[in-house]
Every structure is written in C-alpha cells, then in structure tokens.
C-alpha atoms as a PDB file:
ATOM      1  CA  UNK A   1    -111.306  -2.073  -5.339  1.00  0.00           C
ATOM      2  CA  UNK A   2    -112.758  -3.080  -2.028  1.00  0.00           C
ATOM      3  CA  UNK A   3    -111.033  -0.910   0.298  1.00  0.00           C
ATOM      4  CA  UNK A   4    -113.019   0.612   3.073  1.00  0.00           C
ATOM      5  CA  UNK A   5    -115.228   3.748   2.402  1.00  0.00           C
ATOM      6  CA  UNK A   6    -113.982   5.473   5.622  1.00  0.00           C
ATOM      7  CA  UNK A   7    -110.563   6.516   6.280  1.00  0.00           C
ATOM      8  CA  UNK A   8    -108.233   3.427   7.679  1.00  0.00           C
ATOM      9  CA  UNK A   9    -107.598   2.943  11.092  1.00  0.00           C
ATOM     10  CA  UNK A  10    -104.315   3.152  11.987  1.00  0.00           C
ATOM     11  CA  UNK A  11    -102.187   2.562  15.273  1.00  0.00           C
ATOM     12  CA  UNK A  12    -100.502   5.210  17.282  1.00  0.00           C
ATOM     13  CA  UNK A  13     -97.293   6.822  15.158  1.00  0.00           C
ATOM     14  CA  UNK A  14     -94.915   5.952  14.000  1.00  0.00           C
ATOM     15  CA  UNK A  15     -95.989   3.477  10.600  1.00  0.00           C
ATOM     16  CA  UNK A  16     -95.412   3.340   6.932  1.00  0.00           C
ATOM     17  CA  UNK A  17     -97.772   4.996   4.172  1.00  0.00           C
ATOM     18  CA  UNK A  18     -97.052   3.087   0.412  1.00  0.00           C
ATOM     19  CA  UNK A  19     -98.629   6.010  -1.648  1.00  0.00           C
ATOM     20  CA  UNK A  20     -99.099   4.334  -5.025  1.00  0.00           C
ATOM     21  CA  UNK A  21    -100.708   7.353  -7.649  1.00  0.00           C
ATOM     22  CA  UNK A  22    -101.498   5.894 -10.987  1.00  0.00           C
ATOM     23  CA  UNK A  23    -103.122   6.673 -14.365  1.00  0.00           C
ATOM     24  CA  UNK A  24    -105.217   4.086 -15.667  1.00  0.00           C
ATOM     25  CA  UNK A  25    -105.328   2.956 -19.615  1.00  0.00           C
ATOM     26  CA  UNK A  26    -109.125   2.911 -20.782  1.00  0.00           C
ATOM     27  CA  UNK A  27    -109.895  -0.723 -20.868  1.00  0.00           C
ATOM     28  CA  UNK A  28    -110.618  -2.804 -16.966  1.00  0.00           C
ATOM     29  CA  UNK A  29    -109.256  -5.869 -18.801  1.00  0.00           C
ATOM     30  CA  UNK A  30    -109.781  -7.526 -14.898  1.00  0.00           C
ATOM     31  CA  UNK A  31    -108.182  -4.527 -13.306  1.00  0.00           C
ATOM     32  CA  UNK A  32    -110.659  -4.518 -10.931  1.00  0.00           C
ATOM     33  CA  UNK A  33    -110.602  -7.657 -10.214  1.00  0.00           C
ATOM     34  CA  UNK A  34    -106.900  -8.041  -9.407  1.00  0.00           C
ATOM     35  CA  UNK A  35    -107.448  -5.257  -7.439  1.00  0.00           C
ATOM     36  CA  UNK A  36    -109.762  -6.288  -5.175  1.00  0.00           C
ATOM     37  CA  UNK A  37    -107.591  -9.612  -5.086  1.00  0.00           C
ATOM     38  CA  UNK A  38    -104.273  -8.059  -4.200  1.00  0.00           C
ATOM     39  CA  UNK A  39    -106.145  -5.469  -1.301  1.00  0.00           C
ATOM     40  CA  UNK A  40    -107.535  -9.254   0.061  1.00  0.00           C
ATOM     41  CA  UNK A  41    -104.471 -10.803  -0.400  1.00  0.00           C
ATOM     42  CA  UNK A  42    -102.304  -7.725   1.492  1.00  0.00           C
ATOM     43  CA  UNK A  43    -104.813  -7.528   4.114  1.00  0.00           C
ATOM     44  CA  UNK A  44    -103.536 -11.190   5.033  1.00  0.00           C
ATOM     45  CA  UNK A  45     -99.475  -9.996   4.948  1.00  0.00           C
ATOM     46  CA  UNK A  46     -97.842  -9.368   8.508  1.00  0.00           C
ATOM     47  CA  UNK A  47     -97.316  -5.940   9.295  1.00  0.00           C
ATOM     48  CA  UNK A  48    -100.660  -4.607   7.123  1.00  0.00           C
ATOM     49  CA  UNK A  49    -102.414  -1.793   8.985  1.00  0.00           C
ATOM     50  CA  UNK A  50    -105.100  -0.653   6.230  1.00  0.00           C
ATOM     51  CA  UNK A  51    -105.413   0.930   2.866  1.00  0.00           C
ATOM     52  CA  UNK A  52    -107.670   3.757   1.276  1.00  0.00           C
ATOM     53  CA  UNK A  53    -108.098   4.567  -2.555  1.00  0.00           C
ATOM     54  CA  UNK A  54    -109.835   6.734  -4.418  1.00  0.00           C
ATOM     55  CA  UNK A  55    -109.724   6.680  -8.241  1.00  0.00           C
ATOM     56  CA  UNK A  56    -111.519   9.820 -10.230  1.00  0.00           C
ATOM     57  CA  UNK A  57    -113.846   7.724 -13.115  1.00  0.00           C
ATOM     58  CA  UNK A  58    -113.785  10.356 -15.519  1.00  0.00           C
ATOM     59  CA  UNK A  59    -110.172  11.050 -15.447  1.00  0.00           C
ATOM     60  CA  UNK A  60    -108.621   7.500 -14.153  1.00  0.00           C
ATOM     61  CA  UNK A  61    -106.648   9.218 -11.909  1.00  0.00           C
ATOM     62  CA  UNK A  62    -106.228   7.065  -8.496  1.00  0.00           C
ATOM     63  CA  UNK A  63    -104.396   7.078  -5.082  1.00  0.00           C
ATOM     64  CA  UNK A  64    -104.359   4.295  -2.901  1.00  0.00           C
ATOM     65  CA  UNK A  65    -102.466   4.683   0.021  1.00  0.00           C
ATOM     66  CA  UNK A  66    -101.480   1.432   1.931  1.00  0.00           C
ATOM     67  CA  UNK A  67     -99.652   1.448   5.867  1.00  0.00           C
ATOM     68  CA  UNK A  68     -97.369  -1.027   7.301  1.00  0.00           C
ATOM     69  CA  UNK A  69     -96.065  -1.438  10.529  1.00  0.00           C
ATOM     70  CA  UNK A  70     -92.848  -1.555   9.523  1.00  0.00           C
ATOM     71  CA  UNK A  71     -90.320  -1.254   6.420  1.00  0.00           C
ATOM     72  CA  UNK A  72     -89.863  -4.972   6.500  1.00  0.00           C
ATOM     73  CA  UNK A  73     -93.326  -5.528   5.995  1.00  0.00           C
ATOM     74  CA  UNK A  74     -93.470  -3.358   2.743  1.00  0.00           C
ATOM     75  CA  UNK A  75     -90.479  -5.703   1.139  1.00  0.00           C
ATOM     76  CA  UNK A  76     -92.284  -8.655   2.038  1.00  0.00           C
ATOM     77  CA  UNK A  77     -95.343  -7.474  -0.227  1.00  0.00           C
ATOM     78  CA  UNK A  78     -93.176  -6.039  -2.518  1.00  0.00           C
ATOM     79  CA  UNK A  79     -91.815  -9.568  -3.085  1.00  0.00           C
ATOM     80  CA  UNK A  80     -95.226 -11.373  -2.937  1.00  0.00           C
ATOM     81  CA  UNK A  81     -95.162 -13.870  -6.691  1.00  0.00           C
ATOM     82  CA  UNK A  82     -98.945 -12.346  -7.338  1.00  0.00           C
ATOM     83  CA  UNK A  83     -98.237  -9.169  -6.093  1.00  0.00           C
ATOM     84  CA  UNK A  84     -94.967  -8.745  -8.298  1.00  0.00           C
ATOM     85  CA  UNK A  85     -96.928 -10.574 -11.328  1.00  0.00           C
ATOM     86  CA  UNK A  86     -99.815  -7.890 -10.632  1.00  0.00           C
ATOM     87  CA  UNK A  87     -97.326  -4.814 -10.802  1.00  0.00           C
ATOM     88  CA  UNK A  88     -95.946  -6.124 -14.254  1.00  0.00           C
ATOM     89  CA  UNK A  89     -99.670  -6.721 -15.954  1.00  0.00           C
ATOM     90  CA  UNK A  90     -99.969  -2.879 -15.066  1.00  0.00           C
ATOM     91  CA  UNK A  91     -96.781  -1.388 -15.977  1.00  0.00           C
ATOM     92  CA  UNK A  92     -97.310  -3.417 -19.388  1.00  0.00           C
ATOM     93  CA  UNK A  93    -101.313  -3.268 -19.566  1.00  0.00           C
ATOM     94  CA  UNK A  94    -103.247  -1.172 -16.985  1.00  0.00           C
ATOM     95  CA  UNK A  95    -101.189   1.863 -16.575  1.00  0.00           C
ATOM     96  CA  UNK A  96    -100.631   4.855 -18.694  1.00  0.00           C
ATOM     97  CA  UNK A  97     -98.300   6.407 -15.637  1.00  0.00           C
ATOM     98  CA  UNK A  98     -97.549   5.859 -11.801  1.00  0.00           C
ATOM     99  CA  UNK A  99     -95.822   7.080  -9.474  1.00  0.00           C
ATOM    100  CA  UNK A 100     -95.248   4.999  -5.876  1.00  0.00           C
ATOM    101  CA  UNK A 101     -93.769   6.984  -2.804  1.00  0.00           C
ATOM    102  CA  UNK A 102     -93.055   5.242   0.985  1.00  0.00           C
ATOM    103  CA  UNK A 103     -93.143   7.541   4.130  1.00  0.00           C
ATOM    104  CA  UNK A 104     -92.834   7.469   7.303  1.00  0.00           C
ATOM    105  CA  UNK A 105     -96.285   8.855   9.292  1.00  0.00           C
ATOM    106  CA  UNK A 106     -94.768  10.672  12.610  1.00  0.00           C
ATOM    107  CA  UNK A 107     -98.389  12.375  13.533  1.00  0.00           C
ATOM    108  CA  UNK A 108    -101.775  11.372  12.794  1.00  0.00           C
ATOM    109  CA  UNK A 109    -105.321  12.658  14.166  1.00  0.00           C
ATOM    110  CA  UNK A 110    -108.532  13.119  12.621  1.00  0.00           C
ATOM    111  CA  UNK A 111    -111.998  13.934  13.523  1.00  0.00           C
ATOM    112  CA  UNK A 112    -114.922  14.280  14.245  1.00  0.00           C
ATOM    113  CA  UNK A 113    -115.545  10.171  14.115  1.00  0.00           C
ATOM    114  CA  UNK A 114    -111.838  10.073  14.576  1.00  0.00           C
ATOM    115  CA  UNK A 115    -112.412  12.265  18.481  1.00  0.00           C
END
C-alpha cells in the first residue's frame, strides 16, 4: 500500500477516523495492488483528509486508518462501484478476519515534527 510513511496530516478537530483492522489470507493474489489502487482512488474522493497503515508481515495483521471530513464523505466511498467490488474480493479472497470501526477525532496533537 502506498500510504505515507509519516503520520497523516490532518485539519484542526473535529474529523472522521475509518479504522479498518484486518487479517490477511497467505496468498497477495493482487492485494497489493488493489490496495495501492483504492488509497489512489480515495485520495481523489471529496472530503479525504489522509490515511496511515501498517500491516505486521509475519503475522498479516494490518490497520489502516483513513479520515474524512465529514460522515457524508465516508458513505460516498463506501458506495464507490470499485471500492464496494474491492471490499467483496476480500471478504471472499483476501481476508481471514476484519473488523472496521468509524469515530469521531475531538483532539489531536503530536510531536516533535508535529510542534
């Protein structure tokens, strides 16, 4: 996936954080690929802030955690064709488990780049 290797930057509070936690099955089978397609594709979506994700090689554990400006613009990705066909190639193909959780970020600060 070719999200940034520093943490997103984000607008003043309050956003939206899409937390999406997933196990991966073994095989890619164009995972990452479609990855770094749908990260491209949601960077283009009104209402995109950012997105970070980590995913642990050994394990295939992974977080990516996308923000939105608003709850609006999470629906509108959620209904995306390519986006939707994406989520149902890895319920049925690239993921042994997931879990996806929305919030609403009321504080953020960071440091020391973030100062």
């Amino acid at each position: 996936m070719s999200a940034s290797p520093r943490p997103a930057v984000t607008p003043e509070p309050p956003y939206y954080a899409v937390i999406f936690t997933s196990l991966r099955a073994e095989a890619d089978r164009g995972y990452g690929a479609m990855a770094d397609r749908m990260v491209e594709m949601a960077s283009r979506q009104p209402g995109f802030l950012g997105v970070e994700s980590v995913r642990d090689a050994e394990s295939g554990l992974g977080i990516t955690v996308s923000y939105w400006a608003d709850e609006s613009s999470i629906r509108a990705w959620q209904e995306n064709a390519q986006h939707r066909l994406a989520q149902e190639v890895g319920k049925q193909v690239w993921y042994a488990d997931y879990q996806l959780r929305v919030a609403r970020v009321e504080r953020a600060y960071g440091g020391p780049a973030g100062r």
